[in-house]
PDB file of N, CA and C in Angstrom:
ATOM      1  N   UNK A   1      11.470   6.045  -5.458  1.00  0.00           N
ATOM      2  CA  UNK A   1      11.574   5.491  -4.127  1.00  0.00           C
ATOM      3  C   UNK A   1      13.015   5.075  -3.899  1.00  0.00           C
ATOM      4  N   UNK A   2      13.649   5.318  -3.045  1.00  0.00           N
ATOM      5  CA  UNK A   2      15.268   5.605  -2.604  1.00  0.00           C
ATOM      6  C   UNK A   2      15.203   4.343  -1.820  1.00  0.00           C
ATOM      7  N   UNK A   3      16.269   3.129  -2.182  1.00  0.00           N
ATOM      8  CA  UNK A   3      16.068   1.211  -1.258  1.00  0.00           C
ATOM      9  C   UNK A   3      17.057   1.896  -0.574  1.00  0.00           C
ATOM     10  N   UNK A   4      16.628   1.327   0.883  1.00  0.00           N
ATOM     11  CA  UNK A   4      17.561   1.416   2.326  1.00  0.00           C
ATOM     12  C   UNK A   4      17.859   0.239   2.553  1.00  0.00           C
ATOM     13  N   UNK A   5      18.644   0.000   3.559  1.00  0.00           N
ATOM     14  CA  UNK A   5      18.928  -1.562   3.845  1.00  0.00           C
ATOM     15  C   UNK A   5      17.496  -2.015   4.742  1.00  0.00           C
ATOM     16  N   UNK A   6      16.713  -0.906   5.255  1.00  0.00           N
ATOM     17  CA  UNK A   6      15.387  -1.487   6.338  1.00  0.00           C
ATOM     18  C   UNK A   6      14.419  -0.891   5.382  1.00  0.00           C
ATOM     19  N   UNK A   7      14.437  -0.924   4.086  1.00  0.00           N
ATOM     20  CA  UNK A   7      13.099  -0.706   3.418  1.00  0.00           C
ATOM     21  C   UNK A   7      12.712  -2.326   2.887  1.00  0.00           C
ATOM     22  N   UNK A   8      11.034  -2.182   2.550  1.00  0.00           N
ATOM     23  CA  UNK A   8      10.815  -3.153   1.659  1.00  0.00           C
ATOM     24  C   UNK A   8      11.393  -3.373   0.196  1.00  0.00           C
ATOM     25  N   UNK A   9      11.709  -4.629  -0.011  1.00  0.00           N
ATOM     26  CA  UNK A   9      11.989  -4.488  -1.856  1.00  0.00           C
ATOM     27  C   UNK A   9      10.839  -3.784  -2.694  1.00  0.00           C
ATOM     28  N   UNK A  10      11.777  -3.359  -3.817  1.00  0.00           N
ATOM     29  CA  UNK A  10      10.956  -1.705  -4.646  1.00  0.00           C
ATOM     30  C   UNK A  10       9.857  -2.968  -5.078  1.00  0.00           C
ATOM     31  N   UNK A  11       9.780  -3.755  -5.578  1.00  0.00           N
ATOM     32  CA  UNK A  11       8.529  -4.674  -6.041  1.00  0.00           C
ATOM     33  C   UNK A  11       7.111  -4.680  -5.330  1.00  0.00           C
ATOM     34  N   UNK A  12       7.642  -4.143  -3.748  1.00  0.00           N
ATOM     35  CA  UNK A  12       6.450  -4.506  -3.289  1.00  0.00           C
ATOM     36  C   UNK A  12       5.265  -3.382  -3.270  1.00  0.00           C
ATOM     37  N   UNK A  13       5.599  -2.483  -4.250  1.00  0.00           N
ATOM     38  CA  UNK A  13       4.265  -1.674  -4.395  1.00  0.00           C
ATOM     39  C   UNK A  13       3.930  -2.505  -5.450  1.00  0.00           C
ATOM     40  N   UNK A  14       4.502  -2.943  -6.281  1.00  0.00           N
ATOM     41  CA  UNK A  14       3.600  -3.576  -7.381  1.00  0.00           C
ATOM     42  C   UNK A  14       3.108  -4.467  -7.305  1.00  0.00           C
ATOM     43  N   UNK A  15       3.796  -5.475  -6.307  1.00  0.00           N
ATOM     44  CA  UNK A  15       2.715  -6.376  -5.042  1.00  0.00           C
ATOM     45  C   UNK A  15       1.599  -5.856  -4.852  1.00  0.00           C
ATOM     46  N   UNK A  16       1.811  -5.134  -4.133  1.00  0.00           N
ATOM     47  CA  UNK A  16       0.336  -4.589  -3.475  1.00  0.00           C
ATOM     48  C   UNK A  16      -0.696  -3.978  -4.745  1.00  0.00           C
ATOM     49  N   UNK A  17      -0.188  -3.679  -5.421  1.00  0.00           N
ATOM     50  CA  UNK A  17      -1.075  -3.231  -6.479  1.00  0.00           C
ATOM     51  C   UNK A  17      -1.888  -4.420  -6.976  1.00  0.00           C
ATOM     52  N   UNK A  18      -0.988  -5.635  -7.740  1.00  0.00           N
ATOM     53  CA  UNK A  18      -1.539  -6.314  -8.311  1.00  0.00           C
ATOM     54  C   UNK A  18      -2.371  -7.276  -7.629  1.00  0.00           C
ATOM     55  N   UNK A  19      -1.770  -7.507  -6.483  1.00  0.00           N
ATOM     56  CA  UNK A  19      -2.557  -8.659  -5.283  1.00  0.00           C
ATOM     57  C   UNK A  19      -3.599  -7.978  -4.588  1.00  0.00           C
ATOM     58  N   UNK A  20      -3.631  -6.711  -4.176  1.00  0.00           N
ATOM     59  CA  UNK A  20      -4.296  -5.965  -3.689  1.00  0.00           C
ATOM     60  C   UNK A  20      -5.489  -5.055  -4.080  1.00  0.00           C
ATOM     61  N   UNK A  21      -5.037  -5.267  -5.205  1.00  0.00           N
ATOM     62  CA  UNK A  21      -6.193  -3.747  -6.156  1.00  0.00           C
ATOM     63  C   UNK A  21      -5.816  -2.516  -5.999  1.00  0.00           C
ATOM     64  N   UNK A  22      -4.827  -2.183  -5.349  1.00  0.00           N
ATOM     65  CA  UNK A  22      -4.547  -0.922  -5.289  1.00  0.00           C
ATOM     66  C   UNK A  22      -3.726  -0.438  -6.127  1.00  0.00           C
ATOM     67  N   UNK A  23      -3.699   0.719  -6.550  1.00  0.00           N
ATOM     68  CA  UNK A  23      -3.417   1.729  -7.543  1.00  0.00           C
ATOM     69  C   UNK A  23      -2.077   2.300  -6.796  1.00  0.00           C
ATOM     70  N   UNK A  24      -1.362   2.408  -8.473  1.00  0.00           N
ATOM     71  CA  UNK A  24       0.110   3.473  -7.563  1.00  0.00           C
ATOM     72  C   UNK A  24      -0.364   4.894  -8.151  1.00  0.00           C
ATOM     73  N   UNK A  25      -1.002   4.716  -9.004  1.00  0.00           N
ATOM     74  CA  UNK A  25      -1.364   6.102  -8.856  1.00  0.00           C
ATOM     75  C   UNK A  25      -2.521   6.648  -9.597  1.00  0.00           C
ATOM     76  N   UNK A  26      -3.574   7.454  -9.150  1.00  0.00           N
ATOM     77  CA  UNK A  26      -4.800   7.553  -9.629  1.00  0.00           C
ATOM     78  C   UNK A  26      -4.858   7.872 -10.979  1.00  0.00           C
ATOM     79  N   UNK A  27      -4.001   8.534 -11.770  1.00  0.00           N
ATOM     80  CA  UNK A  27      -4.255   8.245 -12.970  1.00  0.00           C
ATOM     81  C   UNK A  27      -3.808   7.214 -14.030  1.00  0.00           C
ATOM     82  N   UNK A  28      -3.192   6.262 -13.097  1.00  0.00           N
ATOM     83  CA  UNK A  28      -2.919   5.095 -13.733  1.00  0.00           C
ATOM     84  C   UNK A  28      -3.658   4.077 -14.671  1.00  0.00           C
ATOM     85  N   UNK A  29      -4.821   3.902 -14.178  1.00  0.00           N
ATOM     86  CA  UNK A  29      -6.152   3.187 -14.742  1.00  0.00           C
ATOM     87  C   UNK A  29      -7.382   4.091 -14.639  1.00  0.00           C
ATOM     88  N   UNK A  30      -8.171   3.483 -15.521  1.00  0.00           N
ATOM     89  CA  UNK A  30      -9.426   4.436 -15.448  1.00  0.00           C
ATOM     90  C   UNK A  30     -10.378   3.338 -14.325  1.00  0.00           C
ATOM     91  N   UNK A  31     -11.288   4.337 -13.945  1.00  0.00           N
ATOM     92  CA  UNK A  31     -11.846   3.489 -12.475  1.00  0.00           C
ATOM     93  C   UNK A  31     -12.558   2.045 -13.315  1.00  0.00           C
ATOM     94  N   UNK A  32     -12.791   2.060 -14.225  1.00  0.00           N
ATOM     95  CA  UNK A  32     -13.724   0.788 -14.837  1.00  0.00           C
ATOM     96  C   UNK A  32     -12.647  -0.129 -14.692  1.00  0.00           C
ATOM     97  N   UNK A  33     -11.279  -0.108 -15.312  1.00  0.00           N
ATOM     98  CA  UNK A  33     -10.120  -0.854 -15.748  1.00  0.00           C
ATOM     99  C   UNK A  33      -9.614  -1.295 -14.223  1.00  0.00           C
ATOM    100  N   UNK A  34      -9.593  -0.405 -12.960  1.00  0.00           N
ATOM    101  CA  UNK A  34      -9.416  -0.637 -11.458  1.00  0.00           C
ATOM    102  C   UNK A  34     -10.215  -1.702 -11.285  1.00  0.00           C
ATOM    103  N   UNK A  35     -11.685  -1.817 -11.810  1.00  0.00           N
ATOM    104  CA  UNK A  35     -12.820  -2.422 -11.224  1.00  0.00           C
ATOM    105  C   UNK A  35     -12.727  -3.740 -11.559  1.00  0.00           C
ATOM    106  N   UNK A  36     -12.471  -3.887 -13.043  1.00  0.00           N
ATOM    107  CA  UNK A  36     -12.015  -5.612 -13.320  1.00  0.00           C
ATOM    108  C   UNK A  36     -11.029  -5.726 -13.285  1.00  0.00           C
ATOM    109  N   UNK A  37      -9.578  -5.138 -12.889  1.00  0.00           N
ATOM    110  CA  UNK A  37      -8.528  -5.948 -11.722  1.00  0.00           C
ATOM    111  C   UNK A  37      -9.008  -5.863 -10.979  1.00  0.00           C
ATOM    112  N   UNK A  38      -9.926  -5.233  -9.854  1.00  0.00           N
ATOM    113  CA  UNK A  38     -10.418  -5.730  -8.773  1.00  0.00           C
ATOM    114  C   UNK A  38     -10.914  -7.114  -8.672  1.00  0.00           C
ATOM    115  N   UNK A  39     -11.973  -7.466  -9.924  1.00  0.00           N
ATOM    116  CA  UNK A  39     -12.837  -8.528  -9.564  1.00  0.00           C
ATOM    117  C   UNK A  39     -11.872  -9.989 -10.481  1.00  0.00           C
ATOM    118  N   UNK A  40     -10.951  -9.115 -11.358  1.00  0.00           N
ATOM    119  CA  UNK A  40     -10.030 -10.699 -11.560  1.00  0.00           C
ATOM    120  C   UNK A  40      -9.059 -10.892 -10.225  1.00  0.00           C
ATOM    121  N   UNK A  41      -9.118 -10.077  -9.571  1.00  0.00           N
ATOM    122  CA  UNK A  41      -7.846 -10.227  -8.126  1.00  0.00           C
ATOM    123  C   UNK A  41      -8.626 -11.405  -7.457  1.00  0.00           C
ATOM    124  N   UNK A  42     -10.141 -10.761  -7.392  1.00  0.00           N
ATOM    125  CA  UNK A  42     -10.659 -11.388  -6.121  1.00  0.00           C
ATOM    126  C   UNK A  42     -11.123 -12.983  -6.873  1.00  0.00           C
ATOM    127  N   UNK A  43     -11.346 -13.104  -8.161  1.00  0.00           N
ATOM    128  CA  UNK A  43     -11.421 -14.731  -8.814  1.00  0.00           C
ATOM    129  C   UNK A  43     -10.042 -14.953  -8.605  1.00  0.00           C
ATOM    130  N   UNK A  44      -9.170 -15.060  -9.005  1.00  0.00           N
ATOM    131  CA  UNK A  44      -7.837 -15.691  -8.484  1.00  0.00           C
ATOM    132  C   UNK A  44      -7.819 -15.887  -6.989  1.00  0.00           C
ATOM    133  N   UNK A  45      -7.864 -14.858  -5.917  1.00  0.00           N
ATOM    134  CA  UNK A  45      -7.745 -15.138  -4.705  1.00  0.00           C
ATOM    135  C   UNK A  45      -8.712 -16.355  -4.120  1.00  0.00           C
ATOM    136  N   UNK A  46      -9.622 -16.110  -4.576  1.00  0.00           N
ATOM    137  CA  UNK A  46     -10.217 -17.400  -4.710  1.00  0.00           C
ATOM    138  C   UNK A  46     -10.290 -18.925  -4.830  1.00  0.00           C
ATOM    139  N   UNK A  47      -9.652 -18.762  -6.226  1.00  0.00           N
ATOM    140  CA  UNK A  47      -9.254 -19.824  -6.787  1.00  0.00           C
ATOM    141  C   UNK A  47      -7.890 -20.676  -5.602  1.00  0.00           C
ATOM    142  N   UNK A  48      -7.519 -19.923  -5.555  1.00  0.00           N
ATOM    143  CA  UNK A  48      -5.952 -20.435  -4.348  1.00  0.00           C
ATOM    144  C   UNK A  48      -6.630 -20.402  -3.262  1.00  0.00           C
ATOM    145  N   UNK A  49      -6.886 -19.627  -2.287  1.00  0.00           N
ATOM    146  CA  UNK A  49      -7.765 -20.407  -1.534  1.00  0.00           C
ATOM    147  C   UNK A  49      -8.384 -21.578  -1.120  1.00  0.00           C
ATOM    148  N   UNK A  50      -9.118 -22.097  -2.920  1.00  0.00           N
ATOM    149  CA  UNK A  50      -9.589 -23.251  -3.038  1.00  0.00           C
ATOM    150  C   UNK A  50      -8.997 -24.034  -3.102  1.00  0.00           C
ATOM    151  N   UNK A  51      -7.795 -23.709  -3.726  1.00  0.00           N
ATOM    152  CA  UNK A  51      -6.411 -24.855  -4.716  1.00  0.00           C
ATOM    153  C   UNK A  51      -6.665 -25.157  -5.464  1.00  0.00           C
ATOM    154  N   UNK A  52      -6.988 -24.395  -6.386  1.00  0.00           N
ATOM    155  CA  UNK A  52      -8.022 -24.669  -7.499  1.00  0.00           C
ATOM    156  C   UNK A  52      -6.857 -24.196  -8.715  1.00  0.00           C
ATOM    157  N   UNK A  53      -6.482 -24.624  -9.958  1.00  0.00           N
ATOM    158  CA  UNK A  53      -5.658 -23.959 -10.604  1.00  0.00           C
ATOM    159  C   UNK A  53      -6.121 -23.597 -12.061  1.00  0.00           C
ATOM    160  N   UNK A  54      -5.719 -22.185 -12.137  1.00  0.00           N
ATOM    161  CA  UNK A  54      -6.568 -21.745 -13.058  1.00  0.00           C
ATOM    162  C   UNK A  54      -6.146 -22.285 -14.646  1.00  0.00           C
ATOM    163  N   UNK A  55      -7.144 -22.519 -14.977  1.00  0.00           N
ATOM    164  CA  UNK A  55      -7.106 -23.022 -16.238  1.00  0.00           C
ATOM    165  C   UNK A  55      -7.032 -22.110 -17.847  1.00  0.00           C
ATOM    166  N   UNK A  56      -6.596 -22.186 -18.813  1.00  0.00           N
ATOM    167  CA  UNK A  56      -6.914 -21.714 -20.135  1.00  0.00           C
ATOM    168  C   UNK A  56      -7.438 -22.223 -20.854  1.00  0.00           C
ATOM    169  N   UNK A  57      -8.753 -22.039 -21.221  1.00  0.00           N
ATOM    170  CA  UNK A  57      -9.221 -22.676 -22.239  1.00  0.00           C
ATOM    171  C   UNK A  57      -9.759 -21.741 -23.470  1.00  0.00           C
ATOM    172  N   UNK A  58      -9.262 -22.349 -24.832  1.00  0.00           N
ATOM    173  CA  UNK A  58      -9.801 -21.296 -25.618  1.00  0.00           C
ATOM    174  C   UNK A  58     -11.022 -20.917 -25.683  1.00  0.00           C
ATOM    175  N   UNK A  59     -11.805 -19.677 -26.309  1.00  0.00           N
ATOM    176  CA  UNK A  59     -13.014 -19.261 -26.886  1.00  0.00           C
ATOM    177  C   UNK A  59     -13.207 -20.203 -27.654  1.00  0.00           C
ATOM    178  N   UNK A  60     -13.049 -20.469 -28.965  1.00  0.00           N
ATOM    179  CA  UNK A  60     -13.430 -21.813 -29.391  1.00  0.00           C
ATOM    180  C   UNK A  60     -14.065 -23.280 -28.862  1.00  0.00           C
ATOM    181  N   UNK A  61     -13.094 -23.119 -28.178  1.00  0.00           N
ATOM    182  CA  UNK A  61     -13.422 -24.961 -27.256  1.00  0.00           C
ATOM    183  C   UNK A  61     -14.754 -24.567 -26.324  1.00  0.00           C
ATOM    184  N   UNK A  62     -14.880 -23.467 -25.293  1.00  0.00           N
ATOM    185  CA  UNK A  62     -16.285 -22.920 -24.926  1.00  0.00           C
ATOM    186  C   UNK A  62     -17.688 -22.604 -25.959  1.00  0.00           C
ATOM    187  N   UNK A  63     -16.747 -22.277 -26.534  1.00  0.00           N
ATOM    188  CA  UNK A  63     -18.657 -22.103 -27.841  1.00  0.00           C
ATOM    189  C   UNK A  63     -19.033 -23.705 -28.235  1.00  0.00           C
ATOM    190  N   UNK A  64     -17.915 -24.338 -28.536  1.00  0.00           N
ATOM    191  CA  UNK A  64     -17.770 -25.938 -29.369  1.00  0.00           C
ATOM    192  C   UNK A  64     -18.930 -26.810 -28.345  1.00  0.00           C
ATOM    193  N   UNK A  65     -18.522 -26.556 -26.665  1.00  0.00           N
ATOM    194  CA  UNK A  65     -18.999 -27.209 -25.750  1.00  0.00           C
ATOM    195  C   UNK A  65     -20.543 -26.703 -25.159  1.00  0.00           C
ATOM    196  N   UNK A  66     -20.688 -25.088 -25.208  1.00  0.00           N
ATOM    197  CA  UNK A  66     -21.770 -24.754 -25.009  1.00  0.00           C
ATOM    198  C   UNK A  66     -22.838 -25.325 -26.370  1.00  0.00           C
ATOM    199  N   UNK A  67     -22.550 -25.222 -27.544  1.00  0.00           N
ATOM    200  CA  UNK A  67     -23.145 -25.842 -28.852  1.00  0.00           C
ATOM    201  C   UNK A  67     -23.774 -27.393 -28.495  1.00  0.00           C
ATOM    202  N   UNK A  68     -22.688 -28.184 -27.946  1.00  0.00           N
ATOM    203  CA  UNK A  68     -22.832 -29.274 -27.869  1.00  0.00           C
ATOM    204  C   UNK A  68     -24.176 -29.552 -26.975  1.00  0.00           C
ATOM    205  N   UNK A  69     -23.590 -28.873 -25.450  1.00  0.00           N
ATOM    206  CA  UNK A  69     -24.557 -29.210 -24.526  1.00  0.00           C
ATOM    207  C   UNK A  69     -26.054 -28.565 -25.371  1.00  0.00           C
ATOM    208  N   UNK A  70     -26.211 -27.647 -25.774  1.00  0.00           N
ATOM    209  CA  UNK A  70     -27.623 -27.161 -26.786  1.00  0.00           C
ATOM    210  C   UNK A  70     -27.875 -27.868 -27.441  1.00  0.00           C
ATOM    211  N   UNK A  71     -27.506 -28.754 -28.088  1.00  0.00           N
ATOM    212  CA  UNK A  71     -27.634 -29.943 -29.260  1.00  0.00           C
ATOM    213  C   UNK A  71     -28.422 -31.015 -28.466  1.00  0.00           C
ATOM    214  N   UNK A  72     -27.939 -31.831 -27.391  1.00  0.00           N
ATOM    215  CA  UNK A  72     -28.124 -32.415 -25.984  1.00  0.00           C
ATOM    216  C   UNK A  72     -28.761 -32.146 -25.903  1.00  0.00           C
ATOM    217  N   UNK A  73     -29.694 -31.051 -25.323  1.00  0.00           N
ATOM    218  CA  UNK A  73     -30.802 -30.905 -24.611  1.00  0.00           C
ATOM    219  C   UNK A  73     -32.337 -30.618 -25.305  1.00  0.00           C
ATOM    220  N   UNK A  74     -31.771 -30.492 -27.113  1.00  0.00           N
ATOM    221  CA  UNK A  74     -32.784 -30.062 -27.738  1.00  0.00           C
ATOM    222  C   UNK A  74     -33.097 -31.412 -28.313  1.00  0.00           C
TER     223      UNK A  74
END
């Protein structure tokens, strides 16, 4: 892609890709790998929306806490 002084910056296909779900090019991802960036796009978009900020929490600390609450209830 050739930058003009009246083009968009070259980034913004990868904008649109990553914010968007769209593909630069069909054999880029396999359609499954399209499908969950699709549905992590649309949990993030979400999340901001909400103002919600996404969190990391390890695998560990989720099993530790799901265990717990099972312990709790039994």
């Amino acid at each position: 892609m050739t930058q003009t002084k009246n083009s968009p910056p070259a980034e913004g296909i990868w904008d649109s890709y990553f914010l968007h779900g769209q593909s630069v090019s069909g054999d880029f991802m396999s359609e499954d790998d399209r499908l969950e960036v699709l549905e992590l796009n649309q949990i993030v978009h979400e999340r901001l929306d909400a103002n919600e900020t996404p969190i990391h929490v390890s695998l560990d600390d989720l099993i530790n806490e799901a265990e717990t609450e099972t312990v709790r209830k039994n």
